[in-house]
C-alpha atoms as a PDB file:
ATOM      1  CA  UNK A   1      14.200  15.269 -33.666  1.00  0.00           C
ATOM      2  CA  UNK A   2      14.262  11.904 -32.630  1.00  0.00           C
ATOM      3  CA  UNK A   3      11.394   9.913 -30.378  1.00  0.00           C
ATOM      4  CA  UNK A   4      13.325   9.664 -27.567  1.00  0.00           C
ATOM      5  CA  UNK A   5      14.309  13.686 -27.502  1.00  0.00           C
ATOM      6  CA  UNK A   6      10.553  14.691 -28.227  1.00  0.00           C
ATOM      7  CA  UNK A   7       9.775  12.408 -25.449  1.00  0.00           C
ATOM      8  CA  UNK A   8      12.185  14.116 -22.753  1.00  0.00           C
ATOM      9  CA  UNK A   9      10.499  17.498 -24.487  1.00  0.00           C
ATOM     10  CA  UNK A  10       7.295  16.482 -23.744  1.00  0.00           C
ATOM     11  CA  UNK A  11       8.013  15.727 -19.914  1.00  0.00           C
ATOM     12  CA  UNK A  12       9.879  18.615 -19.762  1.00  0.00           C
ATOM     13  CA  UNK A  13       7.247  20.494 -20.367  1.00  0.00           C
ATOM     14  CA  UNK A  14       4.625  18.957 -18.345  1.00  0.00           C
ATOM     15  CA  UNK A  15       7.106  19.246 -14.994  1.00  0.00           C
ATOM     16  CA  UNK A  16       7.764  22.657 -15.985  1.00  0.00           C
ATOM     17  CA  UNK A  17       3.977  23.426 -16.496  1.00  0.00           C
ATOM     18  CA  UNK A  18       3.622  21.808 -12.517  1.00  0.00           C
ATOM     19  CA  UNK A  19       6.398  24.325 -11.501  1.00  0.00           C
ATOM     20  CA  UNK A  20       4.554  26.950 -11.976  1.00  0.00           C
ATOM     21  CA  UNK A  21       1.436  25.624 -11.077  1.00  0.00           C
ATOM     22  CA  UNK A  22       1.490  27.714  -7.440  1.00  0.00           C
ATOM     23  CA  UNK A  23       1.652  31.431  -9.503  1.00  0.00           C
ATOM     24  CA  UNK A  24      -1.879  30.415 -11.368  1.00  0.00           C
ATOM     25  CA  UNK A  25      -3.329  29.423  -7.772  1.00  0.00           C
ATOM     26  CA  UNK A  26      -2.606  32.170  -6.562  1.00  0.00           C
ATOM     27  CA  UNK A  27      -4.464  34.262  -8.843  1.00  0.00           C
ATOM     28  CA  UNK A  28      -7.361  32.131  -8.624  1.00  0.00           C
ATOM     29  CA  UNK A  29      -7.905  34.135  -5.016  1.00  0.00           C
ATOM     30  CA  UNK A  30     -10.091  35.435  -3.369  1.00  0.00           C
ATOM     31  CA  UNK A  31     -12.055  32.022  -4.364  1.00  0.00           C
ATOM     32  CA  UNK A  32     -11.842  29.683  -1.285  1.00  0.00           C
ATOM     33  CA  UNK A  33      -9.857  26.323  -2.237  1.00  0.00           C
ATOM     34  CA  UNK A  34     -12.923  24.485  -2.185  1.00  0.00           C
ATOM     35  CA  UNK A  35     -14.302  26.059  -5.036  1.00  0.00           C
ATOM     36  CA  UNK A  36     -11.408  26.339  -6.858  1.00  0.00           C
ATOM     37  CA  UNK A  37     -11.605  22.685  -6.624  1.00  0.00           C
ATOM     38  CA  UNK A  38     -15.007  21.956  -7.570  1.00  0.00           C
ATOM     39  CA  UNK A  39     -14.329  24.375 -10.744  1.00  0.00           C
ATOM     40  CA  UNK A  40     -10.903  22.729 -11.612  1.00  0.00           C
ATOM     41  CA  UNK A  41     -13.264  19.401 -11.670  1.00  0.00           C
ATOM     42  CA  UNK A  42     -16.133  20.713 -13.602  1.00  0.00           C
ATOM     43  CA  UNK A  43     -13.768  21.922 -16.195  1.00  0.00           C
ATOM     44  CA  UNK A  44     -11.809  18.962 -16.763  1.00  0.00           C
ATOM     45  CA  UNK A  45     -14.432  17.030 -17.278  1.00  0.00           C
ATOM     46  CA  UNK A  46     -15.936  19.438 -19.528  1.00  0.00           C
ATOM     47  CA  UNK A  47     -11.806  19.880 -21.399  1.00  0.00           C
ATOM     48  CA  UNK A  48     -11.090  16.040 -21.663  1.00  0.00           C
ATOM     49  CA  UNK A  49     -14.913  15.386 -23.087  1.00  0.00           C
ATOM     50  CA  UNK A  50     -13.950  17.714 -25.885  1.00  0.00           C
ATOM     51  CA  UNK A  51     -10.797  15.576 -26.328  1.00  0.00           C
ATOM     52  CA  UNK A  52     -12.211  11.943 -26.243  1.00  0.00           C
ATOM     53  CA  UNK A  53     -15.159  13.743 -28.431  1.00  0.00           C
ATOM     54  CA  UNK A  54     -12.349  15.139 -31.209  1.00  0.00           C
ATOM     55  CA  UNK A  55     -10.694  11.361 -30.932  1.00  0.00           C
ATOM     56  CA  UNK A  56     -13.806   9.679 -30.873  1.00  0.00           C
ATOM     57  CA  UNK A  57     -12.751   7.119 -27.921  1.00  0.00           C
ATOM     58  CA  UNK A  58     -15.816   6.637 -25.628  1.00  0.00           C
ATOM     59  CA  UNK A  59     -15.497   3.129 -26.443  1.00  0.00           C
ATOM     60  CA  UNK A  60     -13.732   2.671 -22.596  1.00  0.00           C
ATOM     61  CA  UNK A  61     -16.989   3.218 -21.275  1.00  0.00           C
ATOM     62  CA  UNK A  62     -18.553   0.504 -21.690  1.00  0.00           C
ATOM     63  CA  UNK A  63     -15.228  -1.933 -20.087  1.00  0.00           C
ATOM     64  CA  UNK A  64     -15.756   0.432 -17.210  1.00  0.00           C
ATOM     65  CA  UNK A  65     -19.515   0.840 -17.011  1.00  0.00           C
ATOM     66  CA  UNK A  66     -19.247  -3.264 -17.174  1.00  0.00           C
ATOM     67  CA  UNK A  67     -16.838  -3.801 -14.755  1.00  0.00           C
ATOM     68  CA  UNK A  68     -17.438  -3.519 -11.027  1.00  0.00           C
ATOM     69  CA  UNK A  69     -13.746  -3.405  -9.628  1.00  0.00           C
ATOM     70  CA  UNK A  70     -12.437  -0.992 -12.344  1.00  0.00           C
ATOM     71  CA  UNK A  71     -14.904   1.391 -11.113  1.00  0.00           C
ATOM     72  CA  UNK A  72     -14.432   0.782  -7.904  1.00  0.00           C
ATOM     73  CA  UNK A  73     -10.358   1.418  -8.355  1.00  0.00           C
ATOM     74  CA  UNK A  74     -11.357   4.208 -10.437  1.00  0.00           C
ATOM     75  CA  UNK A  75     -13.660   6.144  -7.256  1.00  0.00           C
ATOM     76  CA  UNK A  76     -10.840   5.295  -5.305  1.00  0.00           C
ATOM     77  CA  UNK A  77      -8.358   7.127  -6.884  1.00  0.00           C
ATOM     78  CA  UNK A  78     -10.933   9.979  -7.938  1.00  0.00           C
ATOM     79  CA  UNK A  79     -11.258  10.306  -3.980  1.00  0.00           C
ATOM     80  CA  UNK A  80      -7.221   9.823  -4.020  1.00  0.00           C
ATOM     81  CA  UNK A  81      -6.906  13.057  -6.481  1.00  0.00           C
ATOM     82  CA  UNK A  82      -9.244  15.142  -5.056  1.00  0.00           C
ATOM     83  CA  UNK A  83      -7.526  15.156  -1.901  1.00  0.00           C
ATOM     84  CA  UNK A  84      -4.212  16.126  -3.249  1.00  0.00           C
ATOM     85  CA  UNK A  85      -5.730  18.691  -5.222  1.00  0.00           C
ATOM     86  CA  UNK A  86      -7.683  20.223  -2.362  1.00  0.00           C
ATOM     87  CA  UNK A  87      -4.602  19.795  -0.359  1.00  0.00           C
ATOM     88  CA  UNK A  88      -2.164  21.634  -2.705  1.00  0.00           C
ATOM     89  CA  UNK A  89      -4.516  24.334  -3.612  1.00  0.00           C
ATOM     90  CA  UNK A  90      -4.973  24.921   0.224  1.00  0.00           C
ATOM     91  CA  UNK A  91      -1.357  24.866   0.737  1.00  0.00           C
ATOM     92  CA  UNK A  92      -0.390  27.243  -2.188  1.00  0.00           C
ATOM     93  CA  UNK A  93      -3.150  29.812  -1.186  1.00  0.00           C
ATOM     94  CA  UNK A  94      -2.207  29.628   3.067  1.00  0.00           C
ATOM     95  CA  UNK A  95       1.011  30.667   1.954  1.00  0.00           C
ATOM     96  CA  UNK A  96       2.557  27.647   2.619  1.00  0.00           C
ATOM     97  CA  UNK A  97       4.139  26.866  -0.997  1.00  0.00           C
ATOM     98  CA  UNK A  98       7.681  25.695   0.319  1.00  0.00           C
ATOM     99  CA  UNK A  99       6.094  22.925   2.401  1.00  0.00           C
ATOM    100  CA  UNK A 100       3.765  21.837  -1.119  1.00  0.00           C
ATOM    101  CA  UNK A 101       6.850  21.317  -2.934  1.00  0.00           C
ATOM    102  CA  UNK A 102       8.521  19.589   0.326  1.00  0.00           C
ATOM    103  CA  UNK A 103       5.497  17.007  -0.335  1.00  0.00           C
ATOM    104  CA  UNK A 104       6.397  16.204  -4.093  1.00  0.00           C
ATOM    105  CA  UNK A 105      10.068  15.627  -3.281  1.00  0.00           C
ATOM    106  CA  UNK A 106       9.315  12.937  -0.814  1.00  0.00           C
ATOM    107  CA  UNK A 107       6.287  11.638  -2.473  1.00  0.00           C
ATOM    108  CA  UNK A 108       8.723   9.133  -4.446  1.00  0.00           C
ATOM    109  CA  UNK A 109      10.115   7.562  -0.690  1.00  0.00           C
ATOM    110  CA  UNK A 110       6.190   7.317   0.216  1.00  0.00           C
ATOM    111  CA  UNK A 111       5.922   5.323  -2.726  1.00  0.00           C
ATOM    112  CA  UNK A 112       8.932   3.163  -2.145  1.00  0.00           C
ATOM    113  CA  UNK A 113       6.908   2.452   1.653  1.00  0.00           C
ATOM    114  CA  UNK A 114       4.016   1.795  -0.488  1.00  0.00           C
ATOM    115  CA  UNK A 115       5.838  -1.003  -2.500  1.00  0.00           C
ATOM    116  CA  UNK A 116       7.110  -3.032   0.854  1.00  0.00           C
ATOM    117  CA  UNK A 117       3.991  -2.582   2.919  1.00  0.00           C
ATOM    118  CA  UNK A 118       1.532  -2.704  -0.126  1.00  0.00           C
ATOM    119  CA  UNK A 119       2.907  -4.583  -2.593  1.00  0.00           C
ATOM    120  CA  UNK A 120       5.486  -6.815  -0.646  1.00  0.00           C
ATOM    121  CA  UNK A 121       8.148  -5.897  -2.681  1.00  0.00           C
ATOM    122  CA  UNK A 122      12.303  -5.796  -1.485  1.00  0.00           C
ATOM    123  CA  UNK A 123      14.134  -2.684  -1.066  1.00  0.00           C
ATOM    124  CA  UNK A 124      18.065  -3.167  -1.925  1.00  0.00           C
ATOM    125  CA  UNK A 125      20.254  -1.947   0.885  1.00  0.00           C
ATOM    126  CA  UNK A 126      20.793   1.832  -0.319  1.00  0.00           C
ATOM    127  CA  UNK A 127      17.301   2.227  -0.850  1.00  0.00           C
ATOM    128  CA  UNK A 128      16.654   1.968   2.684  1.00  0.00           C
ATOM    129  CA  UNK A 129      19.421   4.127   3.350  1.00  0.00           C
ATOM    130  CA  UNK A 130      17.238   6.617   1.013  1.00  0.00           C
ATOM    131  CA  UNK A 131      14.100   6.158   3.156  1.00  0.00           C
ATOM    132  CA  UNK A 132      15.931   6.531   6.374  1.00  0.00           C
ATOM    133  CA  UNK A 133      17.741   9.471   5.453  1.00  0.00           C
ATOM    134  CA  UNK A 134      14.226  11.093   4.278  1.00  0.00           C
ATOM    135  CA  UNK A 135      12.554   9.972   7.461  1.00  0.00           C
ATOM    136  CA  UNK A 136      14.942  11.874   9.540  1.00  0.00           C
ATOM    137  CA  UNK A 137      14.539  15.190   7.465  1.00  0.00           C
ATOM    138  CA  UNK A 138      10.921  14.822   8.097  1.00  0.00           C
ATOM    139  CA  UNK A 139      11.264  14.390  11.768  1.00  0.00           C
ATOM    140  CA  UNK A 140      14.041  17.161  11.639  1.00  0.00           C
ATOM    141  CA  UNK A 141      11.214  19.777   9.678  1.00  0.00           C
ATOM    142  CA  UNK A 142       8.577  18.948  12.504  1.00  0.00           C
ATOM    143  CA  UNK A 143      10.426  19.975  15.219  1.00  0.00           C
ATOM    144  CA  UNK A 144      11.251  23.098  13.101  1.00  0.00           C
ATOM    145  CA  UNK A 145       7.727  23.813  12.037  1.00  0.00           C
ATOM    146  CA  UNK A 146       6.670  22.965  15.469  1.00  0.00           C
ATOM    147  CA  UNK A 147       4.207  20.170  13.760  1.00  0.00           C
ATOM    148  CA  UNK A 148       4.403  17.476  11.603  1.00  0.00           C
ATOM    149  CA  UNK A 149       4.862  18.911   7.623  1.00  0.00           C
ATOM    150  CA  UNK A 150       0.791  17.661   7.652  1.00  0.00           C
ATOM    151  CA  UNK A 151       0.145  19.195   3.900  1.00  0.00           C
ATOM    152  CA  UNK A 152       3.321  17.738   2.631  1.00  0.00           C
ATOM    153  CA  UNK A 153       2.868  14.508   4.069  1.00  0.00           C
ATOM    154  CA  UNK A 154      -0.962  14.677   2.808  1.00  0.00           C
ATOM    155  CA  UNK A 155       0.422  15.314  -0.434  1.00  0.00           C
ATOM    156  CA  UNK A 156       2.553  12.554  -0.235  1.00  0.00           C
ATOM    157  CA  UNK A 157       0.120   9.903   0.879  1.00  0.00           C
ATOM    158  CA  UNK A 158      -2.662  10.929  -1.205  1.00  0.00           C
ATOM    159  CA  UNK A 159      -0.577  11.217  -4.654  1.00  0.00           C
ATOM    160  CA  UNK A 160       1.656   7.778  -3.680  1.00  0.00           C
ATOM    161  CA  UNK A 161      -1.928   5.909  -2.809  1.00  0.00           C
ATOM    162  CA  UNK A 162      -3.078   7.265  -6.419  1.00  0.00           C
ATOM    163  CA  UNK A 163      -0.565   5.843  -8.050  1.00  0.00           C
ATOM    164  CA  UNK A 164      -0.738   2.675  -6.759  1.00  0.00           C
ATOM    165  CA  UNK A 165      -4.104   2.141  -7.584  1.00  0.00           C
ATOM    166  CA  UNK A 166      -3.829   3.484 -10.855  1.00  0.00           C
ATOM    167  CA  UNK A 167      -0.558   0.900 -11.424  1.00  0.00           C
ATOM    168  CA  UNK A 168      -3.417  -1.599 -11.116  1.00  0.00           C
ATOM    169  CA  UNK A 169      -5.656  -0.200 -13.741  1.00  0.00           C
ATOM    170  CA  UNK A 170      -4.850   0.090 -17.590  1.00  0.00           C
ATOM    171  CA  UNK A 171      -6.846   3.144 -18.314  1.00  0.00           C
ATOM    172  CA  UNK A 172      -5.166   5.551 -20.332  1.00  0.00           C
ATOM    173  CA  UNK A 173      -4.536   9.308 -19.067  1.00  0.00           C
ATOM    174  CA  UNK A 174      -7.231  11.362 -21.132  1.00  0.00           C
ATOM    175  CA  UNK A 175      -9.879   8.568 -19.746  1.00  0.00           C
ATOM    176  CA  UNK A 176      -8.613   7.836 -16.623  1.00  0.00           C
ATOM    177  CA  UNK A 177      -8.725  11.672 -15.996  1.00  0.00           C
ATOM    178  CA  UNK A 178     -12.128  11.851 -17.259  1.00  0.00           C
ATOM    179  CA  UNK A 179     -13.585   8.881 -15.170  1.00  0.00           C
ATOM    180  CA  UNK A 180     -12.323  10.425 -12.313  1.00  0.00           C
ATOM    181  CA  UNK A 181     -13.284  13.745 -12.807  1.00  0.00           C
ATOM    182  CA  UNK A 182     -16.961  12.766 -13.451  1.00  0.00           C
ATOM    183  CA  UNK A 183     -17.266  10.904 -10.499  1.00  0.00           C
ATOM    184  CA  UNK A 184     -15.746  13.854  -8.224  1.00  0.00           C
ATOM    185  CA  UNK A 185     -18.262  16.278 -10.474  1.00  0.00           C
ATOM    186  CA  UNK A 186     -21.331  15.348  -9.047  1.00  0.00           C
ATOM    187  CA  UNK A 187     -20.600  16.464  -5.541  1.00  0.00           C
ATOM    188  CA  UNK A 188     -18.670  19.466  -6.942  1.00  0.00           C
ATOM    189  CA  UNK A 189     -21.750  20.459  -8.777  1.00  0.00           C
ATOM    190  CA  UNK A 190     -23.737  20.193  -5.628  1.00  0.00           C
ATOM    191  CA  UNK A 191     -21.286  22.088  -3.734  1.00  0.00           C
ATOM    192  CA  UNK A 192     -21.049  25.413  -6.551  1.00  0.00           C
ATOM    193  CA  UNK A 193     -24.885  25.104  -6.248  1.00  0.00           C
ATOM    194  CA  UNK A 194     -24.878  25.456  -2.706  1.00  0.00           C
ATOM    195  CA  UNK A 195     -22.307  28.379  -2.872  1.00  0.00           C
ATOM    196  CA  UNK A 196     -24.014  30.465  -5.315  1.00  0.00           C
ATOM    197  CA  UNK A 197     -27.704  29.649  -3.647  1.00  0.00           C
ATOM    198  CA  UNK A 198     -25.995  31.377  -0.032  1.00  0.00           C
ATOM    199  CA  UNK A 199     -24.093  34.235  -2.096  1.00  0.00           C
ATOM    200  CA  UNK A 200     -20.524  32.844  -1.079  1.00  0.00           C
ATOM    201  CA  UNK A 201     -19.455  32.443  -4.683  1.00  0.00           C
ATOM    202  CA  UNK A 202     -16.777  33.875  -6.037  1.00  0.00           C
ATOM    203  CA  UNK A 203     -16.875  32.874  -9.602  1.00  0.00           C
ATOM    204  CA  UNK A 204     -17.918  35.937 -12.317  1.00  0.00           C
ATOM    205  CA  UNK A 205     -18.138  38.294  -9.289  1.00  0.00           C
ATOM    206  CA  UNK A 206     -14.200  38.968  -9.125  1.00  0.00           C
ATOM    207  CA  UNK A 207     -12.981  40.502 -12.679  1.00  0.00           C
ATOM    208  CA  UNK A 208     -12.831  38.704 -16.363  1.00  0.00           C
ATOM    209  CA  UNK A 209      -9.307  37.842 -15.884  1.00  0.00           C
ATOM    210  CA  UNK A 210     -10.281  35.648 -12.272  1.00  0.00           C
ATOM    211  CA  UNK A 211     -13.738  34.172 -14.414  1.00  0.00           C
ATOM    212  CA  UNK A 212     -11.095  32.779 -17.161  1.00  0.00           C
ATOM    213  CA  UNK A 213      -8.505  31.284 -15.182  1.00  0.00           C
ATOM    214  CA  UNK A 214     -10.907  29.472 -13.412  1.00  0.00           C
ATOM    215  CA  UNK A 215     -12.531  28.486 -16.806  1.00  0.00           C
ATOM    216  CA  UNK A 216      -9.260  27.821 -17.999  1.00  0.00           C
ATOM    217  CA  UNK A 217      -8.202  24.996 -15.063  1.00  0.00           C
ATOM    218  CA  UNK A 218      -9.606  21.875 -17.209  1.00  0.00           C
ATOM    219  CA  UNK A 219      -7.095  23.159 -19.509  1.00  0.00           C
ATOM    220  CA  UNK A 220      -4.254  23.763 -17.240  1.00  0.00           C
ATOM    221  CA  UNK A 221      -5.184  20.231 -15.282  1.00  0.00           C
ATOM    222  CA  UNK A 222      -5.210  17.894 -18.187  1.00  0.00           C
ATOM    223  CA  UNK A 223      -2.489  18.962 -20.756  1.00  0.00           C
ATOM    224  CA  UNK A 224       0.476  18.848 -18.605  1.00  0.00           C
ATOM    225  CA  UNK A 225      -0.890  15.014 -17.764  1.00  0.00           C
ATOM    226  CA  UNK A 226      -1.296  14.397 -21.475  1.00  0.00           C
ATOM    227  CA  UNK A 227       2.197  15.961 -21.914  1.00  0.00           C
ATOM    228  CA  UNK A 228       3.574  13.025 -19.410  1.00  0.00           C
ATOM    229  CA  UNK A 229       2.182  10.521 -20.801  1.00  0.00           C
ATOM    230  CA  UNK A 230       3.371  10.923 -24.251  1.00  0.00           C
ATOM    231  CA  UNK A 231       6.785  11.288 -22.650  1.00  0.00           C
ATOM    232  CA  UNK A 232       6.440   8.082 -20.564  1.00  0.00           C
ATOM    233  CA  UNK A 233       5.316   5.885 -23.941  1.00  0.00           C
ATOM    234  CA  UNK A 234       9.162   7.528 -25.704  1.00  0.00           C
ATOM    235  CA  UNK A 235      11.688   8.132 -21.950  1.00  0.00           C
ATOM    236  CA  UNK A 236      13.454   5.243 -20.632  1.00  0.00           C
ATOM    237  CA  UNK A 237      12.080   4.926 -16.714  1.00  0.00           C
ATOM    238  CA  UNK A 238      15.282   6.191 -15.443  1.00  0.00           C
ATOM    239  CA  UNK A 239      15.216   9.843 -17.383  1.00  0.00           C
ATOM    240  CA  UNK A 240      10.934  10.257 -16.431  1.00  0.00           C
ATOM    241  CA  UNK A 241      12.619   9.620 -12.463  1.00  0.00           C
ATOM    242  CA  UNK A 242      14.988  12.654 -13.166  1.00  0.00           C
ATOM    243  CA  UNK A 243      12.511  14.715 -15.039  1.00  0.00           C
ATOM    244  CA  UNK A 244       9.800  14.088 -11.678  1.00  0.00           C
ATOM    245  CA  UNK A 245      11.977  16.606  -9.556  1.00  0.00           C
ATOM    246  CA  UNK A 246      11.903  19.240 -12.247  1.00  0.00           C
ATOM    247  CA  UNK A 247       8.431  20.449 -10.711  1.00  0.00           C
ATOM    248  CA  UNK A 248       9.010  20.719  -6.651  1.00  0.00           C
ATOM    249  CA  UNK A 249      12.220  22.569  -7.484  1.00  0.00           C
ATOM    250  CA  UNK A 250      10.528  24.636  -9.225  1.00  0.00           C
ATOM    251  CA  UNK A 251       7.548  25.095  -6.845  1.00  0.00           C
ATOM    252  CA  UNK A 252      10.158  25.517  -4.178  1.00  0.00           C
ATOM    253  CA  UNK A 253      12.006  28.325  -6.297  1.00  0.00           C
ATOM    254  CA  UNK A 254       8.338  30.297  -6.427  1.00  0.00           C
ATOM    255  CA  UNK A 255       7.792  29.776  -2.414  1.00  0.00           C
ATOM    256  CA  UNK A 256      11.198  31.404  -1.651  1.00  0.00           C
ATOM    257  CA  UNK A 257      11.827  33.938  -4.803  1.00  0.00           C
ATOM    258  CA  UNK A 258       8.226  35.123  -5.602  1.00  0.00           C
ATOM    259  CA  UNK A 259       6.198  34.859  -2.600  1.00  0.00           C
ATOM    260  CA  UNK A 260       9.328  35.367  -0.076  1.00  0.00           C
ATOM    261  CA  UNK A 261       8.419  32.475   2.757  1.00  0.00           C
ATOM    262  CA  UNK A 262      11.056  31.812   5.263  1.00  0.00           C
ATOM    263  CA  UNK A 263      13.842  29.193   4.783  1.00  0.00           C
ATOM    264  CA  UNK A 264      15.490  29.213   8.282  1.00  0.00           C
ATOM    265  CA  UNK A 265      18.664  27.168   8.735  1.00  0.00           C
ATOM    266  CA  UNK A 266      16.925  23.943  10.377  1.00  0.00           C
ATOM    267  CA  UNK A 267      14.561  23.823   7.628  1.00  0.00           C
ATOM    268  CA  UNK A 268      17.247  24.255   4.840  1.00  0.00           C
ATOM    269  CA  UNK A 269      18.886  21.501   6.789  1.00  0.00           C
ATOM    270  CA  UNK A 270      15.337  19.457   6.568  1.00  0.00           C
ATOM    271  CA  UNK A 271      15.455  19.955   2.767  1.00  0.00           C
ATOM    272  CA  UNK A 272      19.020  19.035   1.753  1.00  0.00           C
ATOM    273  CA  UNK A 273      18.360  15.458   3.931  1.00  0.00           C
ATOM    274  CA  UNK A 274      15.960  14.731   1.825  1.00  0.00           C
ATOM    275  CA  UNK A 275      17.828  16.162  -1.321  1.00  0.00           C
ATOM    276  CA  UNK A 276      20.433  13.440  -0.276  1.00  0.00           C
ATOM    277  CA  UNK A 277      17.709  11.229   0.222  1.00  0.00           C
ATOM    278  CA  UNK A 278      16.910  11.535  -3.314  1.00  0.00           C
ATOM    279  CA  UNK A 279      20.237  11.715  -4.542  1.00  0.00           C
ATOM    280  CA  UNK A 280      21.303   8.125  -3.294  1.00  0.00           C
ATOM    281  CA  UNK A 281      17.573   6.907  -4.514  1.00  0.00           C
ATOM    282  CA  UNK A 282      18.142   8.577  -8.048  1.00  0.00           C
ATOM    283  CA  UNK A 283      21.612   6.927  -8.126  1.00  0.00           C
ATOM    284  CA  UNK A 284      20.742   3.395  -6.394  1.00  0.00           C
ATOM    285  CA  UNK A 285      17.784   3.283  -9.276  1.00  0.00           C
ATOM    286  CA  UNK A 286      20.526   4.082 -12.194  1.00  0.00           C
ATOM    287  CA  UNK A 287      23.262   1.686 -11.033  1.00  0.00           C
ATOM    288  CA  UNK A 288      20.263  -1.212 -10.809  1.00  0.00           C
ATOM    289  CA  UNK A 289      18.835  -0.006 -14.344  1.00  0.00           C
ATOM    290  CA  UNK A 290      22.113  -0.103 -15.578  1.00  0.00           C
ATOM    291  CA  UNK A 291      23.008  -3.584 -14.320  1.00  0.00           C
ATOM    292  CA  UNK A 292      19.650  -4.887 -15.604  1.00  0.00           C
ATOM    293  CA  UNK A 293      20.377  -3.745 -19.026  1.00  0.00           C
ATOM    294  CA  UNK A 294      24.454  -5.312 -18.924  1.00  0.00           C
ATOM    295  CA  UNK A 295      22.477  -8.545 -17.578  1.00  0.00           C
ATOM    296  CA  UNK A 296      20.493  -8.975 -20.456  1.00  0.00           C
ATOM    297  CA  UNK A 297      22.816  -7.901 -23.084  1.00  0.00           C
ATOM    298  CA  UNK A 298      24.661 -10.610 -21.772  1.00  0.00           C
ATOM    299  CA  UNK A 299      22.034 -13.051 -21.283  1.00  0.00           C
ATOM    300  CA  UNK A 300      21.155 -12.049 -25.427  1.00  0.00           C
ATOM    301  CA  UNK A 301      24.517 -12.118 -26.811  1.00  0.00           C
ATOM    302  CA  UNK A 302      24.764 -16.031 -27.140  1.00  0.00           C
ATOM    303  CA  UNK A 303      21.529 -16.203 -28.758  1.00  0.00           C
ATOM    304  CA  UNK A 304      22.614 -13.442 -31.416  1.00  0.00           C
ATOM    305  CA  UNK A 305      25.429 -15.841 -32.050  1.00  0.00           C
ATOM    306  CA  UNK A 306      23.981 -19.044 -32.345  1.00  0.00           C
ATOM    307  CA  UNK A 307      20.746 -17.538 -34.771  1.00  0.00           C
ATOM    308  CA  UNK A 308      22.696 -17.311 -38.153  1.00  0.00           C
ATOM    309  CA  UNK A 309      23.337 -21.440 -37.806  1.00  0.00           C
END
């Protein structure tokens, strides 16, 4: 198998993993999302430890430790994360799956907002078409929730402002995920602490099977990352932009299929805007990559000529 295939493998199975990330919420009920968040933080941090332990990397430290606006980047996007995480676990366990996924799908237009507001950068002509077209399905799904989506566009935000700020940093996953876990595990410990000292928690007072799945969500938080990153370092940018979508449609399949939540006609319509939204955005990015790539074959070509003289 070549790089390149193991690569799209990889990512495959990461997104996948994601998909299906709303059954193993679910089961982690009756525990309150808050706790299943300070116990999916806990257990990270305790997973990756055993990781950076086995590879015997706690070198970064010491860069970090040493360096006041990496850790500062580094709280922000540990504040970032644990937003989104609180926010989809909320979301999958109110029942409200369909509108989680509807958050993923147009978390890559937040980003592109993020780039011109942020980052100053140019959007090419159909990429505005993109964000247009998404901005209308998300005024068409408020009037048909009777709200604005809030958890999908808190999903959005929160997971488009995280990466952005980890753009800026050059931690790697397994240590970026670790630094951010530990600083979110302090106030998760005192939180568990509190639960257990008033009798509200949940944790080894459900059945075995509830006590392992929570003990398991380190695991189930940090492999599927690990999973995308070795796909990012082998798939061209293009094919990881593909591969992103794998997980809301499968998120979306669970809301509808498995857990049976209403898709009324002005909501379908809601969705396949911003399935067009990300069709032209998909597209627009393939034509540029591809043009990019013709550009500097052409740009090379001369130089392969001229080397053998």
């Amino acid at each position: 198998m070549s790089n390149e295939r193991r690569g799209y493998l990889y990512g495959l199975t990461a997104y996948v993993m994601w998909g299906f990330f709303p059954i193993y919420f679910k089961l982690l009920r009756p525990s309150p999302p808050l706790e299943i968040l300070a116990h999916r933080v806990i257990w990270s941090v305790t997973f990756v430890a055993l990781v950076l332990t086995v590879m015997r990397n706690w070198k970064f430290l010491v860069r970090v430790l040493r360096t006041p606006r990496l850790l500062g980047g580094i709280s922000a996007a540990a504040l970032l994360i644990g937003v989104n995480w609180a926010t989809y676990i909320y979301g999958v366990n109110s029942s409200r799956v369909v509108e989680t996924a509807l958050g993923y799908f147009i978390t890559p237009l937040f980003v592109v907002l993020l780039g011109v507001t942020v980052q100053r950068e140019h959007l090419r002509s159909w990429q505005w078409i993109a964000v247009g077209v998404g901005g209308l399905a998300v005024a068409i799904l408020a009037v048909d929730y009777g709200r604005l989506p809030y958890i999908a566009l808190a999903l959005a935000a929160s997971f488009g402002s995280y990466s952005l700020i980890k753009k800026r940093m050059s931690l790697p996953p397994a240590e970026g995920l670790f630094v951010e876990s530990a600083v979110l595990a302090l106030p998760a410990l005192g939180y568990l602490s509190w639960l257990n000292l008033t009798g509200g928690a949940q944790f080894g007072h459900v059945s075995a099977l509830h006590t392992v799945l929570m003990l398991f969500s380190g695991v189930a938080t940090a492999v599927p990352l690990l999973l995308f990153a070795a796909a990012a370092n082998r798939v061209p940018l293009v094919g990881l932009g593909i591969l992103q979508y794998v997980a809301p449609i499968l998120q979306l399949a669970c809301g509808i299929l498995i857990y049976h939540e209403p898709m009324p006609a002005a909501r379908l319509a809601g969705f396949g805007l911003v399935w067009l939204a990300l069709i032209i955005f998909t597209a627009d990015g393939i034509r540029s990559a591809r043009t990019g790539a013709r550009t500097r074959s052409e740009a090379a070509a001369p130089e392969a000529t001229a080397a053998p003289a």
